[in-house]
Protein backbone atom coordinates (compact mmCIF):
# COMPACT_ATOMS: atom_id res chain seq x y z
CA UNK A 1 110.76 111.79 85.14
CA UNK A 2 109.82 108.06 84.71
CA UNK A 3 109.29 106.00 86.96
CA UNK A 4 109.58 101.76 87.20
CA UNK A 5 108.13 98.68 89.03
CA UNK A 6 110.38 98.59 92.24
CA UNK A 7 110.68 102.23 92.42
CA UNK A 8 110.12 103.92 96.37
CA UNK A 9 108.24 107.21 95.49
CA UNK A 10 106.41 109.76 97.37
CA UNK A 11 102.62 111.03 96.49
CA UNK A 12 99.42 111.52 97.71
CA UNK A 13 98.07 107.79 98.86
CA UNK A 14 93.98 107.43 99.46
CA UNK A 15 93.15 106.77 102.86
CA UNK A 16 90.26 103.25 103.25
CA UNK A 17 87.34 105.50 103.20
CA UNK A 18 88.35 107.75 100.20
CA UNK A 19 87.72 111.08 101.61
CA UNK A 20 91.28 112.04 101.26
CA UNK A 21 94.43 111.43 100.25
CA UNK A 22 98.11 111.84 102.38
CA UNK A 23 101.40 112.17 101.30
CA UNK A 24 103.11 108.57 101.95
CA UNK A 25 105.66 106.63 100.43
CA UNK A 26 104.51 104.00 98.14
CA UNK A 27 106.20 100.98 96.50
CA UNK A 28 105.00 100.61 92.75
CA UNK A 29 104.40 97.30 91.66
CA UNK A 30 102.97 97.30 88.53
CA UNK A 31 102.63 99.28 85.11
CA UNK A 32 98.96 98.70 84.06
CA UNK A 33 98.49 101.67 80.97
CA UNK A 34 99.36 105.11 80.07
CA UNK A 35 100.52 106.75 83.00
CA UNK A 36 98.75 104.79 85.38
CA UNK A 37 100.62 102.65 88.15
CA UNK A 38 100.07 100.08 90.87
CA UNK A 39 101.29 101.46 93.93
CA UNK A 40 101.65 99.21 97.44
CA UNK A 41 101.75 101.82 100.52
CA UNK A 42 104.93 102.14 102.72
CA UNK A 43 104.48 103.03 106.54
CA UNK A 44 107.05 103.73 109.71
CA UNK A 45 105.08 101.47 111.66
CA UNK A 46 103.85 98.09 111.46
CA UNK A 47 100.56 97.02 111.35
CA UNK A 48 99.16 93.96 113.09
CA UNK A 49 96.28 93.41 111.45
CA UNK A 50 98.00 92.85 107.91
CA UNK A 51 101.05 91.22 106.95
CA UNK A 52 103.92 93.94 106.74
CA UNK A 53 107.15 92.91 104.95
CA UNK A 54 109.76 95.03 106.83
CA UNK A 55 112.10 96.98 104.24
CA UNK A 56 115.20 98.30 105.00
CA UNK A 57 118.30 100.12 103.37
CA UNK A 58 120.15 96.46 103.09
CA UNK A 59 117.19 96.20 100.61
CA UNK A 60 117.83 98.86 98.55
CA UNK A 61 119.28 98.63 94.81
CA UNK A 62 119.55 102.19 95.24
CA UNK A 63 118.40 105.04 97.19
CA UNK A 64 117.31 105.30 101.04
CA UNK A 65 114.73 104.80 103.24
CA UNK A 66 113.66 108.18 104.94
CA UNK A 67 112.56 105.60 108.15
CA UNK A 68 115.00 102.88 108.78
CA UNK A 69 113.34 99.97 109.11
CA UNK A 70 109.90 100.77 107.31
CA UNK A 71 107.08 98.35 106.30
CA UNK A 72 105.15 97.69 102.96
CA UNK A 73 101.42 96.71 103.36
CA UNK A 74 100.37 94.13 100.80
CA UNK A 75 96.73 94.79 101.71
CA UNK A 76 97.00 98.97 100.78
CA UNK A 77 97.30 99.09 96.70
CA UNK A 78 96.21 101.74 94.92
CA UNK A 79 96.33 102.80 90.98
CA UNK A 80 98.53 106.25 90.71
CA UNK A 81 98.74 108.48 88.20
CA UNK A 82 102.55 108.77 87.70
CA UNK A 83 102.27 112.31 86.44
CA UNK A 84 101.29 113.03 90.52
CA UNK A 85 104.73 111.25 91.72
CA UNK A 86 106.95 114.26 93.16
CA UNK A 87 109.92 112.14 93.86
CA UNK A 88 111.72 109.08 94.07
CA UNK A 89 113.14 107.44 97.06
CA UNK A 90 115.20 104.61 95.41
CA UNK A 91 114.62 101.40 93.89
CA UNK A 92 113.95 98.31 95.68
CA UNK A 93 116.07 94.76 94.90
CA UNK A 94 114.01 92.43 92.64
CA UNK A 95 113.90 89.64 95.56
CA UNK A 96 111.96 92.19 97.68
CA UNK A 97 110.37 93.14 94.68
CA UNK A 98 109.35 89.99 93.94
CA UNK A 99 107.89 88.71 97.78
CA UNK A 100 105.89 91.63 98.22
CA UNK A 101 104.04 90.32 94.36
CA UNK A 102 103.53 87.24 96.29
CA UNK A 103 101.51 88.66 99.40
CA UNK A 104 99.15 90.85 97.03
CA UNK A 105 98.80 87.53 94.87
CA UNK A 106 97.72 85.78 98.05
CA UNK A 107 94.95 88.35 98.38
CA UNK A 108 92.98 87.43 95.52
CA UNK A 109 93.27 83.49 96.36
């Protein structure tokens, strides 16, 4: 299956340290080569020591959250192989699309 920038998909996210990975969903937000992808983490709960941007199913071009709201963390990007991705959720609507870009730009400012 292939999978785009704004797509909600479920795979194996690393935790901080590295050590190991858990199954999460993950907004991808970026093609970079081959089957590599940039991949923003989705969580249940908000954080408060990052900005979350709270996602919901109003913001879904398709698909639904499995946890209504959730929350994307800017701060948690990660490069996935695609070939790992065992599912898609749905696909995200280019205006969240495009303010969650925004926070992650703001990180490297």
């Amino acid at each position: 299956m292939s999978y785009c920038v704004g797509d909600i998909v479920y795979c194996n996210f690393p935790k901080t340290d590295g050590s190991e990975f858990q199954d999460r969903t993950v907004l991808l937000v970026a093609q970079v080569f081959g089957n590599d992808v940039i991949g923003c983490m989705v969580t249940k709960k908000k954080n408060k020591f990052d900005p979350c941007i709270e996602i919901s199913n109003d913001n879904m071009a398709d698909g639904f959250m499995p946890f209504n709201p959730s929350y994307i963390r800017p701060a948690r990007i990660s490069t996935i192989d695609s070939t790992k991705i065992r599912r898609k959720v749905g696909t995200v609507k280019f205006e969240l699309l495009s303010e969650v870009r925004q926070e992650i730009r703001k990180k490297f400012e």
